[in-house]
C-alpha atoms as a PDB file:
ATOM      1  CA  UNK A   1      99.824 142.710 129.250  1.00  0.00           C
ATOM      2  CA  UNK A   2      98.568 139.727 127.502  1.00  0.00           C
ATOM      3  CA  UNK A   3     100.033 136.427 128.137  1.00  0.00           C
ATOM      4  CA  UNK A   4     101.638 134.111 125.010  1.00  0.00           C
ATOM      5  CA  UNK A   5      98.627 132.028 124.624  1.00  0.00           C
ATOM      6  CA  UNK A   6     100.153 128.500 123.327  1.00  0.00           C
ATOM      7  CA  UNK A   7      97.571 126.167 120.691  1.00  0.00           C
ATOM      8  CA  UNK A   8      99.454 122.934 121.277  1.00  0.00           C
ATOM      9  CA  UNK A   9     103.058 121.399 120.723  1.00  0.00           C
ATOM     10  CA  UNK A  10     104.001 122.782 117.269  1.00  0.00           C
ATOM     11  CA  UNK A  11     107.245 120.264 117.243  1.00  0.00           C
ATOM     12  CA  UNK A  12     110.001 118.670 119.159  1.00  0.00           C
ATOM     13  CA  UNK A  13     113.424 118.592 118.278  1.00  0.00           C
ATOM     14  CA  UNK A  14     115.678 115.537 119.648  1.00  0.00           C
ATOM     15  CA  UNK A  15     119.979 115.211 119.318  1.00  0.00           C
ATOM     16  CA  UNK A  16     119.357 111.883 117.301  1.00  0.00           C
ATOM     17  CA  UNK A  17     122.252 109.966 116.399  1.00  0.00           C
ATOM     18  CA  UNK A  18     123.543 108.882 112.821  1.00  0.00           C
ATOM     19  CA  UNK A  19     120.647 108.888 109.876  1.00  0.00           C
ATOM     20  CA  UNK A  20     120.765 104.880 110.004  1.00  0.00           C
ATOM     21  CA  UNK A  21     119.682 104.411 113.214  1.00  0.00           C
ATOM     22  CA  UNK A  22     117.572 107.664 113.818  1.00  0.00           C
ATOM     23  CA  UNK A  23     115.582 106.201 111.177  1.00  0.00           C
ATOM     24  CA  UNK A  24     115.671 102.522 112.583  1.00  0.00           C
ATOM     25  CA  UNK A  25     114.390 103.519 116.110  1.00  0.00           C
ATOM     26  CA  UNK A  26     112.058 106.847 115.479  1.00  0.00           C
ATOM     27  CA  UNK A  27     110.814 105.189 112.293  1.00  0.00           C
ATOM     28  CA  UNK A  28     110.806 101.354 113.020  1.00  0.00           C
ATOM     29  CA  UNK A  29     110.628 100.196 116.534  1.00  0.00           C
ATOM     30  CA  UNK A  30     108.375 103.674 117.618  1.00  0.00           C
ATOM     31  CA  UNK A  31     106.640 103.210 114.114  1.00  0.00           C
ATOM     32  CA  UNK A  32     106.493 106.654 113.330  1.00  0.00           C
ATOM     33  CA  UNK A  33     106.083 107.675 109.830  1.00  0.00           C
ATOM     34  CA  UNK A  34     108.467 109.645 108.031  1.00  0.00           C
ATOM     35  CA  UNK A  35     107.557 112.524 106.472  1.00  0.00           C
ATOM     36  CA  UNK A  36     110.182 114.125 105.128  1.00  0.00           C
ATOM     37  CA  UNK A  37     113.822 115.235 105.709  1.00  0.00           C
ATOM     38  CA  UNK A  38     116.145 118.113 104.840  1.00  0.00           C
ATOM     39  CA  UNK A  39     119.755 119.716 106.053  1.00  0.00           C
ATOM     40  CA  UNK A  40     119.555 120.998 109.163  1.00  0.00           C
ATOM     41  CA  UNK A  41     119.512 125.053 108.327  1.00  0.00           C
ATOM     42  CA  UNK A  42     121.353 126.139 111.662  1.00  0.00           C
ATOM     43  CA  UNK A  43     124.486 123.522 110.960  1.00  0.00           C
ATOM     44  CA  UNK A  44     125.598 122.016 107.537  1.00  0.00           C
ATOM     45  CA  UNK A  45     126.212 119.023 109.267  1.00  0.00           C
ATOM     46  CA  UNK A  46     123.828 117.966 110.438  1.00  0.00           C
ATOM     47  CA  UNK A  47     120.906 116.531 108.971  1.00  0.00           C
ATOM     48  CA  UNK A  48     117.273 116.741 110.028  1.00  0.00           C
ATOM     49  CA  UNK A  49     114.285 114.254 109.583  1.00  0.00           C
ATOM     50  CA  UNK A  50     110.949 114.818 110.536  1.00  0.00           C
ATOM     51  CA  UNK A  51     108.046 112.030 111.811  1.00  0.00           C
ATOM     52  CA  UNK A  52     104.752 112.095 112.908  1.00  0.00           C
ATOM     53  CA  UNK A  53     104.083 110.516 116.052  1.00  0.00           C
ATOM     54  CA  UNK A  54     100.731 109.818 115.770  1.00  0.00           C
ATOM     55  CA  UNK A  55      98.855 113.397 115.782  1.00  0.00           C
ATOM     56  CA  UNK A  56      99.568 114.868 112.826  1.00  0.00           C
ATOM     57  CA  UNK A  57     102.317 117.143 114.516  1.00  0.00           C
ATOM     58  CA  UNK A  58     105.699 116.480 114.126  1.00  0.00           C
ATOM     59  CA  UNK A  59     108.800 115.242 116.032  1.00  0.00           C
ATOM     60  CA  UNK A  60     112.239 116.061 114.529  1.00  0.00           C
ATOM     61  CA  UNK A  61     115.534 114.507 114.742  1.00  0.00           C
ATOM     62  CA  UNK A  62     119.363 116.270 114.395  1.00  0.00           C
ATOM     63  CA  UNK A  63     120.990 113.525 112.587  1.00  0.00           C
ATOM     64  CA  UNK A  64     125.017 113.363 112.615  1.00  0.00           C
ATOM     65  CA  UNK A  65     126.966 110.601 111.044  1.00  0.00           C
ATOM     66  CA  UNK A  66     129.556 111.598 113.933  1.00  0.00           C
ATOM     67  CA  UNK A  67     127.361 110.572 116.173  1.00  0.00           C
ATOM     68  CA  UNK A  68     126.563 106.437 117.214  1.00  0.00           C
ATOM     69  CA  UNK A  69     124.748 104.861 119.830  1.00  0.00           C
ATOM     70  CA  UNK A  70     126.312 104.862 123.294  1.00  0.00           C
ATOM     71  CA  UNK A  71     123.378 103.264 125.728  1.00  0.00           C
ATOM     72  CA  UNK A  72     123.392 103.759 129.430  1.00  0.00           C
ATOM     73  CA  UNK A  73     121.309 107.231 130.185  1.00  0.00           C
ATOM     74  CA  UNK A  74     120.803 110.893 128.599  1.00  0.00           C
ATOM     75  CA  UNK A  75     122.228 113.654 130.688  1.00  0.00           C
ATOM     76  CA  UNK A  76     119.697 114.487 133.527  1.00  0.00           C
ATOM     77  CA  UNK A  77     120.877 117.955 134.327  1.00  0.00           C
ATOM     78  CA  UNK A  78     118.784 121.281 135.121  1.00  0.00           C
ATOM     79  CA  UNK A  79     116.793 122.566 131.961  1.00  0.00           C
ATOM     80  CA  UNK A  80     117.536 118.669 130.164  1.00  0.00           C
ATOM     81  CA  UNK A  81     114.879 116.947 128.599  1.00  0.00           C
ATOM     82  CA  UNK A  82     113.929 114.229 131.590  1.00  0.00           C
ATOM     83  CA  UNK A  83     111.498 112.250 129.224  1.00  0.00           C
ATOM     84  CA  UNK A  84     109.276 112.103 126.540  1.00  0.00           C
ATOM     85  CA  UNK A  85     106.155 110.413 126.716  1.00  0.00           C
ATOM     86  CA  UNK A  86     103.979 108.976 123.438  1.00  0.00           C
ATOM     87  CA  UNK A  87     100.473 107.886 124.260  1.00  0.00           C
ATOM     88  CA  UNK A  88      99.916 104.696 122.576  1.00  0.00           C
ATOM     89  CA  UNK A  89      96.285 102.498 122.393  1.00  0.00           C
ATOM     90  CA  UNK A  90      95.679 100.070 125.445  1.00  0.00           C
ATOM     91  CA  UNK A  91      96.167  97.170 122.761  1.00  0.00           C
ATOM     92  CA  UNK A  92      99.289  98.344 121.446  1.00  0.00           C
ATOM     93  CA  UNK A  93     100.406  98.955 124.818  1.00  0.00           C
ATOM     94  CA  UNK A  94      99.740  95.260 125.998  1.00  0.00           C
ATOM     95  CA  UNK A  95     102.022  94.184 123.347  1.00  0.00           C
ATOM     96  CA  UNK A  96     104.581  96.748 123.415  1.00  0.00           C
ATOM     97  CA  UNK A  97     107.175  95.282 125.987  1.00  0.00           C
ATOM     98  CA  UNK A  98     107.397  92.238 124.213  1.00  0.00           C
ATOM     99  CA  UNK A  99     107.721  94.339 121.025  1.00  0.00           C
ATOM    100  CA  UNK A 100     110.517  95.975 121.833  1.00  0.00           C
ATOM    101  CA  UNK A 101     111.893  93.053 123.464  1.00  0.00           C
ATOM    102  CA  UNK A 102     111.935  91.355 120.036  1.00  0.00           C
ATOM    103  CA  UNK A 103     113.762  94.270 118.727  1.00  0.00           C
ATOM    104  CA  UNK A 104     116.886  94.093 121.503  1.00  0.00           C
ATOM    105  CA  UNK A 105     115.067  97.218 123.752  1.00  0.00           C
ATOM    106  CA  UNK A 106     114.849  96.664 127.297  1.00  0.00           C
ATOM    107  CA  UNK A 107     111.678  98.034 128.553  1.00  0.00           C
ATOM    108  CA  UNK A 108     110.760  98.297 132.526  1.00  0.00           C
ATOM    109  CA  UNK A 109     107.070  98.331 133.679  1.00  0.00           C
ATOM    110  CA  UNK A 110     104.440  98.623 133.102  1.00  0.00           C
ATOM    111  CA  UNK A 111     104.102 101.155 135.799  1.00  0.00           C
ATOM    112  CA  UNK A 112     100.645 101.775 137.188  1.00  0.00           C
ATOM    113  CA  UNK A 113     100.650 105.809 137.339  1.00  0.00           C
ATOM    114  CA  UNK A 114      96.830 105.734 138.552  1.00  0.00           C
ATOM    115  CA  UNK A 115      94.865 107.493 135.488  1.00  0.00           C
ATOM    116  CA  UNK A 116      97.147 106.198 133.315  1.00  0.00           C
ATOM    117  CA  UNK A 117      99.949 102.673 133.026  1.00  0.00           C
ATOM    118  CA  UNK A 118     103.939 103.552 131.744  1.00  0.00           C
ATOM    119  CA  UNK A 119     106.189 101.436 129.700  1.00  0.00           C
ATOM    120  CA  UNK A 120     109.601 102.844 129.768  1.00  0.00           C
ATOM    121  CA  UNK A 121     113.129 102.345 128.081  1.00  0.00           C
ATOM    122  CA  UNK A 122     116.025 104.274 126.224  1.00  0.00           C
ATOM    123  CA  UNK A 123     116.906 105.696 122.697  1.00  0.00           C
ATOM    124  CA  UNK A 124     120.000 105.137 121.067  1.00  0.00           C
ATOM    125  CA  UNK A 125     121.351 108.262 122.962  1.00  0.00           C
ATOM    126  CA  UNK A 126     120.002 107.256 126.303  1.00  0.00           C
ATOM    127  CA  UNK A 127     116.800 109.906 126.357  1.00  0.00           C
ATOM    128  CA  UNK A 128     114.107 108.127 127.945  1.00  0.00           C
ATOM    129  CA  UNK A 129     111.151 106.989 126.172  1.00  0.00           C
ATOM    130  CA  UNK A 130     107.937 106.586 127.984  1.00  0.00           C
ATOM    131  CA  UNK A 131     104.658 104.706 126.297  1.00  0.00           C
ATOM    132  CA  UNK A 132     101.461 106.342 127.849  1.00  0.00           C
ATOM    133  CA  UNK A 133      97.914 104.773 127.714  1.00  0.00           C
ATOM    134  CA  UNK A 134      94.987 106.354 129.620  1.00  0.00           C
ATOM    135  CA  UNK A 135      93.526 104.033 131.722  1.00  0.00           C
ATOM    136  CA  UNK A 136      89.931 106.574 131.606  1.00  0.00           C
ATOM    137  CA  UNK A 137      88.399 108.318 128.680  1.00  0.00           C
ATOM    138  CA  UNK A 138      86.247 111.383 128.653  1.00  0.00           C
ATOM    139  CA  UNK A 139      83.014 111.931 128.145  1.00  0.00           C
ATOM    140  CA  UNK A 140      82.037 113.452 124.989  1.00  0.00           C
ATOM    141  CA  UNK A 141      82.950 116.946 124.392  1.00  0.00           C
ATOM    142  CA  UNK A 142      85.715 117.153 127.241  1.00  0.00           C
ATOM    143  CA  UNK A 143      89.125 116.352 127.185  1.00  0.00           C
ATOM    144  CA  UNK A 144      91.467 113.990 129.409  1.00  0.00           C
ATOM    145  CA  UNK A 145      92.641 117.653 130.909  1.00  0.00           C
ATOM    146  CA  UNK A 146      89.490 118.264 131.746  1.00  0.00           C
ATOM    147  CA  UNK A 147      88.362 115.088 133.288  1.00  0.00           C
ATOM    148  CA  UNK A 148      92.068 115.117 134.818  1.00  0.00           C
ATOM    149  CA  UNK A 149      91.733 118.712 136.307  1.00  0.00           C
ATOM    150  CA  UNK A 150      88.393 117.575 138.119  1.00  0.00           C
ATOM    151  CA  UNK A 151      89.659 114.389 139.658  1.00  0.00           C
ATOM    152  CA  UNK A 152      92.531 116.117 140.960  1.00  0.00           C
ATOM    153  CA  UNK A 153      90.103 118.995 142.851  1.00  0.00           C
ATOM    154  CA  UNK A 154      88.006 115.759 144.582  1.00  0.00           C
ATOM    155  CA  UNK A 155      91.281 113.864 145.255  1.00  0.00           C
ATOM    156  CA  UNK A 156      93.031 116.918 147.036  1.00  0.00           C
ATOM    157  CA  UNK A 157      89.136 118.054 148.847  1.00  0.00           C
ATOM    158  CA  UNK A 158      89.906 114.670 150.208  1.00  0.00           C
ATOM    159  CA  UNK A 159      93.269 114.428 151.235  1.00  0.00           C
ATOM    160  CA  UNK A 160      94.177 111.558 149.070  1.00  0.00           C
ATOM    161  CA  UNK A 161      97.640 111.001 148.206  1.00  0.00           C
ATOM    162  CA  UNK A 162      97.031 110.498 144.516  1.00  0.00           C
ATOM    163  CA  UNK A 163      94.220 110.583 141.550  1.00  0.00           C
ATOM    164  CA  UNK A 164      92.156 107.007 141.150  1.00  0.00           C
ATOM    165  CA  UNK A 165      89.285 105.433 139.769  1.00  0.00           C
ATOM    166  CA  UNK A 166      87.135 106.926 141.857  1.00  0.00           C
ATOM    167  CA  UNK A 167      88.323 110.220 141.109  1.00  0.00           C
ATOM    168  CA  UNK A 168      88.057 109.952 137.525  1.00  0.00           C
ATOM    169  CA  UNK A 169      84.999 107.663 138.033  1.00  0.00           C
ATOM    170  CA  UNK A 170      83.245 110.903 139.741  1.00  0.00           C
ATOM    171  CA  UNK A 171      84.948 113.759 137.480  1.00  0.00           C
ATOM    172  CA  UNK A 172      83.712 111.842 134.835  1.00  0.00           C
ATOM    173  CA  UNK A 173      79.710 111.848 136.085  1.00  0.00           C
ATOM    174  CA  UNK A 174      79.920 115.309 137.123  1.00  0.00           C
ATOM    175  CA  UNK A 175      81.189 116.362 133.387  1.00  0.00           C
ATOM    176  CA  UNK A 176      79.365 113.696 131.822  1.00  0.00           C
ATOM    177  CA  UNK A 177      75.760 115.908 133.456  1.00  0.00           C
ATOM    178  CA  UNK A 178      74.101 117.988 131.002  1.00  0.00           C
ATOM    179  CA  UNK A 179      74.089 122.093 131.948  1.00  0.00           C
ATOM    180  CA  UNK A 180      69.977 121.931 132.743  1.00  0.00           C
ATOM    181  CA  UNK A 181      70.139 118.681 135.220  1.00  0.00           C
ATOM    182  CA  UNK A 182      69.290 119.394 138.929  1.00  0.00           C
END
């Protein structure tokens, strides 16, 4: 039997709150651009706007004018949605704290995660937001999986305790040879 054999994230659909300030915080302070927006088809009211974070994919919102901003922190039980992550530039990502600072959202980090630095803070709702930015980039033709997936095989030969520059440093030469080198 054949497994499901996923191409990618097709979408993600968020609880938002009311139109006004889904559109304020996925559209504004995230800068996403919005692409379009319709009823949602499962509830008449609700409403449902869709923006593109950055990939040409699309994240979606469940708007209700029932429902307003409450702070403090999304649920964080079993089968919940613990984060989401966007990766953002490594200049847009220097500036982003202060960004959102500007804007009245509290932001903690950066967080040095090793191959890659975190920004984190809430959405209206309380789901936490994470801002990625790779701190590597592959070599031509491979991917950050790929490149990630390597590193991790010489960090754990090793016994390290988690991936680093030298990890990625030598994942990144041994991809980086061409197929007929010695």
């Amino acid at each position: 039997m054949q497994p499901i054999q996923s191409q990618g994230v097709h979408h993600i659909t968020l609880t938002g709150a009311d139109r006004a300030t889904s559109m304020q915080f996925w559209g504004e302070v995230l800068g996403m651009p919005f692409v379009f927006e319709q009823p949602n088809l499962d509830n008449p009211d609700e409403n449902h706007l869709y923006f593109d974070p950055g990939d040409g994919r699309l994240i979606t919102i469940f708007t209700d004018e029932a429902r307003k901003p409450m702070g403090g922190k999304a649920a964080q039980d079993p089968g919940n949605v613990q984060h989401i992550a966007f990766h953002v530039s490594r200049s847009h990502f220097a500036l982003a704290k202060d960004n959102l600072k500007a804007r009245g959202v509290t932001a903690y980090g950066p967080k040095d995660r090793g191959f890659m630095d975190s920004l984190y803070f809430r959405d209206p709702l309380g789901l936490l937001i994470e801002l990625a930015t790779w701190r590597f980039e592959p070599p031509a033709g491979h991917t950050h999986a790929e490149v990630l997936a390597r590193a991790h095989t010489i960090r754990s030969e090793r016994g390290d305790h988690h991936i680093a520059d030298e990890h990625l440093a030598e994942a990144i030469t041994a991809l980086s040879k061409p197929a007929y080198a010695p």
